[in-house]
C-alpha atoms as a PDB file:
ATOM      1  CA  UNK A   1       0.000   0.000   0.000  1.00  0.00           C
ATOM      2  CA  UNK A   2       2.498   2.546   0.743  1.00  0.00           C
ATOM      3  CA  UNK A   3       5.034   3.689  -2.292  1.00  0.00           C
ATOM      4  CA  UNK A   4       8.444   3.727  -1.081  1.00  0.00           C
ATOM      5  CA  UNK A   5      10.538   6.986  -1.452  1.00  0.00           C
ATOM      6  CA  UNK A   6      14.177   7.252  -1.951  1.00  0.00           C
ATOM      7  CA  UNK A   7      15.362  10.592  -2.998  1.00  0.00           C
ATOM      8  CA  UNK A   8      14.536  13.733  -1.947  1.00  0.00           C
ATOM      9  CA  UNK A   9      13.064  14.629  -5.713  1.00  0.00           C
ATOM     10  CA  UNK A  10      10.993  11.319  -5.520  1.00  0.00           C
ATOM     11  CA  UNK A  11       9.302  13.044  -1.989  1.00  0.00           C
ATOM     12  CA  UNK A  12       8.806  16.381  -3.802  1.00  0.00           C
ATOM     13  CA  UNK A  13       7.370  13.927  -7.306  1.00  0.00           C
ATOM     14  CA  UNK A  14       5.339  12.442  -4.613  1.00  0.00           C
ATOM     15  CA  UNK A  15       3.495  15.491  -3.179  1.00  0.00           C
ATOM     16  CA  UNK A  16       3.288  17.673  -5.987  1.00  0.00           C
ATOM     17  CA  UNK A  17       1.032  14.550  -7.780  1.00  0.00           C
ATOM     18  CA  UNK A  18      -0.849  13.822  -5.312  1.00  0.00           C
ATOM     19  CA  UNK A  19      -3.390  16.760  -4.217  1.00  0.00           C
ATOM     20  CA  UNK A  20      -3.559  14.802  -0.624  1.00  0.00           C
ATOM     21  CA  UNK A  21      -0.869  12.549   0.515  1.00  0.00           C
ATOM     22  CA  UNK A  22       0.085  10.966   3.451  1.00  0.00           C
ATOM     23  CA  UNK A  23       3.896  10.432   4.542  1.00  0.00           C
ATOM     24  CA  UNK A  24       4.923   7.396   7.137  1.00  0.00           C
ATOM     25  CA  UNK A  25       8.275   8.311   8.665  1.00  0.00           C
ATOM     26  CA  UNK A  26       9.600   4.960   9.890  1.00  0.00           C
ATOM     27  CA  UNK A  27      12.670   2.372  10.384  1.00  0.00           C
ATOM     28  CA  UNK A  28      13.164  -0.820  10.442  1.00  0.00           C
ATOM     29  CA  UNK A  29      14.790  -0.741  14.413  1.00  0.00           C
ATOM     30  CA  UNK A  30      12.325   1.032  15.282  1.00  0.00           C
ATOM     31  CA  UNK A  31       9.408  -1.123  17.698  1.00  0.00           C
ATOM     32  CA  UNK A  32       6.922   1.427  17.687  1.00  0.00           C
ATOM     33  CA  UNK A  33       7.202   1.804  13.706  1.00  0.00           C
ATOM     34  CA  UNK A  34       6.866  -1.942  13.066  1.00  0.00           C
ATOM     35  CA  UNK A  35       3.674  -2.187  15.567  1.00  0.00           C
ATOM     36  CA  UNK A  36       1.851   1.061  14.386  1.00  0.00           C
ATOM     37  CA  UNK A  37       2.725   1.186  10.239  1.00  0.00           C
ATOM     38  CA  UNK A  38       0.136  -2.051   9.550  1.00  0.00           C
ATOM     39  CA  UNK A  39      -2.615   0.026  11.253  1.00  0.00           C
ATOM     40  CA  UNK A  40      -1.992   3.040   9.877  1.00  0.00           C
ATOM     41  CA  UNK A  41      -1.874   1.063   6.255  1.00  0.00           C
ATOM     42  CA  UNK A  42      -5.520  -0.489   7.108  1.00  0.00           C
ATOM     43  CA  UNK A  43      -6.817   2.811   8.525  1.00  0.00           C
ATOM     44  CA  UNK A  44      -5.969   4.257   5.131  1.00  0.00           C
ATOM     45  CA  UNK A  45      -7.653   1.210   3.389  1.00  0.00           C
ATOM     46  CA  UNK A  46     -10.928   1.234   5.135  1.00  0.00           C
ATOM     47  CA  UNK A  47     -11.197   5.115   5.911  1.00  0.00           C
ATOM     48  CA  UNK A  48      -9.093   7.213   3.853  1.00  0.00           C
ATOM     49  CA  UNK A  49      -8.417   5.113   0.502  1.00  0.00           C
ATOM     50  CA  UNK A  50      -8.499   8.116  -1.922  1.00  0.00           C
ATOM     51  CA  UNK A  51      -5.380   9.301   0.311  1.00  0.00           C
ATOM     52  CA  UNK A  52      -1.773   8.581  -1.365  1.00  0.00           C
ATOM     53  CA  UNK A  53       0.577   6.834   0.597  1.00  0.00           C
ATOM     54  CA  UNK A  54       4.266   6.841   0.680  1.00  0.00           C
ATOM     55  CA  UNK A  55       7.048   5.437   3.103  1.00  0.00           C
ATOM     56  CA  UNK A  56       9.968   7.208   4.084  1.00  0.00           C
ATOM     57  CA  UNK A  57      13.117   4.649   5.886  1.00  0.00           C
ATOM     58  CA  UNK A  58      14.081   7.841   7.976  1.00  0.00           C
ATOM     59  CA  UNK A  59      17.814   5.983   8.731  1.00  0.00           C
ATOM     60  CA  UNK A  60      17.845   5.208   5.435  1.00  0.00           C
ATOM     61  CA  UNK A  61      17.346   8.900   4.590  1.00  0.00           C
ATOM     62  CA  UNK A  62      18.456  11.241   6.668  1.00  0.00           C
ATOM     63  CA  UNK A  63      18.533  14.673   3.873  1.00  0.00           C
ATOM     64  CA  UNK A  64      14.702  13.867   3.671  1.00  0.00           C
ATOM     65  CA  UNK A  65      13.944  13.692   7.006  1.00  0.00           C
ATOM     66  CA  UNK A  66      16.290  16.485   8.013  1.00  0.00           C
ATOM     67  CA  UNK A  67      14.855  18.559   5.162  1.00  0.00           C
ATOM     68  CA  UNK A  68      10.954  17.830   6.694  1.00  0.00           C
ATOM     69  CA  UNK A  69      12.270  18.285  10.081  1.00  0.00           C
ATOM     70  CA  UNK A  70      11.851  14.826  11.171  1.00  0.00           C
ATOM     71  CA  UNK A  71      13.660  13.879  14.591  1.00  0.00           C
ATOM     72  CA  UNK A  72      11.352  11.282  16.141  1.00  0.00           C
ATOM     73  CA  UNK A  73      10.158   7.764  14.516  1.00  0.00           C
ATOM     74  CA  UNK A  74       7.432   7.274  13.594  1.00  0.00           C
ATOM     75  CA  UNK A  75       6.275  10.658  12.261  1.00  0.00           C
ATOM     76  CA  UNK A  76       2.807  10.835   9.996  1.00  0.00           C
ATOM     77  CA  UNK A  77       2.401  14.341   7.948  1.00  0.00           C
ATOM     78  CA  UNK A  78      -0.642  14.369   5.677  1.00  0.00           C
ATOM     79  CA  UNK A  79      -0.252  16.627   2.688  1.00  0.00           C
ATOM     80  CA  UNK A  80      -3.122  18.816   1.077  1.00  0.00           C
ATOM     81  CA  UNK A  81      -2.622  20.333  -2.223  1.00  0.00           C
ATOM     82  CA  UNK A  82       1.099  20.277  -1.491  1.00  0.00           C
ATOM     83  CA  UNK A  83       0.638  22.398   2.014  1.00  0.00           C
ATOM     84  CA  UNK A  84       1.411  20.221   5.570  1.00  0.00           C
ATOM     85  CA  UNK A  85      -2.116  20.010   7.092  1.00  0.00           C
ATOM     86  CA  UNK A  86      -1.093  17.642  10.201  1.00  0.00           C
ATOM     87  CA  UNK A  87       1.804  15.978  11.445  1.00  0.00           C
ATOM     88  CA  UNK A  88       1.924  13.165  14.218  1.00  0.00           C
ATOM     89  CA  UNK A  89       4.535  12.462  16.429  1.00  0.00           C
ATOM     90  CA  UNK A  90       5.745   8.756  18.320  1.00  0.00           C
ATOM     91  CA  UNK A  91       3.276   8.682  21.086  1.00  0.00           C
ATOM     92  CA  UNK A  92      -0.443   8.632  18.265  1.00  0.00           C
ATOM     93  CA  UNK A  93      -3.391   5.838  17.709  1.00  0.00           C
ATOM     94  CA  UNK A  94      -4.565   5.097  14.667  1.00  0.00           C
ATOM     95  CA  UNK A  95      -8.186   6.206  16.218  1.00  0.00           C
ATOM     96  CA  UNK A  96      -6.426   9.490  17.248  1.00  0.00           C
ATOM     97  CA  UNK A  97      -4.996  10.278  13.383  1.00  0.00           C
ATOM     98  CA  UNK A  98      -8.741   9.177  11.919  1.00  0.00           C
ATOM     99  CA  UNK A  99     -10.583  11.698  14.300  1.00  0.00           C
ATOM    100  CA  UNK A 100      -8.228  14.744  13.124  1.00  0.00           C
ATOM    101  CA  UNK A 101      -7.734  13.405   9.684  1.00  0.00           C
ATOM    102  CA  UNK A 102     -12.027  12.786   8.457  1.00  0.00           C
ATOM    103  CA  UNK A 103     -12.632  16.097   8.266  1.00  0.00           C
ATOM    104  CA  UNK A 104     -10.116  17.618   6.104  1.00  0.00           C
ATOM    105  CA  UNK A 105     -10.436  14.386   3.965  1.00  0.00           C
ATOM    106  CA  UNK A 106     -14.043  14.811   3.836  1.00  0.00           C
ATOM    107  CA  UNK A 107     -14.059  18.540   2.748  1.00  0.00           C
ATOM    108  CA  UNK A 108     -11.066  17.175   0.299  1.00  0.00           C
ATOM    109  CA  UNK A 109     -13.104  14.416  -1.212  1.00  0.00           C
ATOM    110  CA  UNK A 110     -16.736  15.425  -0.458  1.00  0.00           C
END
């Protein structure tokens, strides 16, 4: 479900094509990241499906995370129309990111 990015130009391909988008800051030796990514990915499925997914291996790289200030795994920032709407931070539920996230996406999609 979620599109892996590499690059800092595939990140910036990523938001600029999709008018809402979210990004999954992860790594792999990161717990939390392992437990919270596969219900995040089946929020998205049976809430938000319209909403573009992509992966970012924060470890893996550092000049995009740096560049989105990203300092804690996991990190979540949804995207509209290329503009950072809401970003959460380690310590989230999946119930907490639907609540803040159904009404932009339903004014988005609606």
């Amino acid at each position: 479900m979620f599109t892996s990015i590499a690059s800092p130009e595939a990140f910036d391909a990523f938001i600029a094509q999709h008018g809402a988008a979210l990004i999954y800051f992860g790594g792999a030796d990161c717990g939390v990241c392992q437990v919270l990514r596969p219900k995040v990915e089946a929020l998205l499925e049976q809430r938000f499906p319209q909403l573009a997914a992509a992966l970012v291996e924060a470890p893996e790289q550092p000049e995009i995370a740096g560049q989105q200030r990203v300092f804690t795994l996991p990190t979540v920032v949804i995207y509209f129309d290329g503009h950072e709407l809401l970003r959460k931070v380690r310590n989230f539920t999946p119930t907490e990111l639907a609540e803040e996230l159904e009404r932009p996406y339903g004014l988005y999609f609606g």
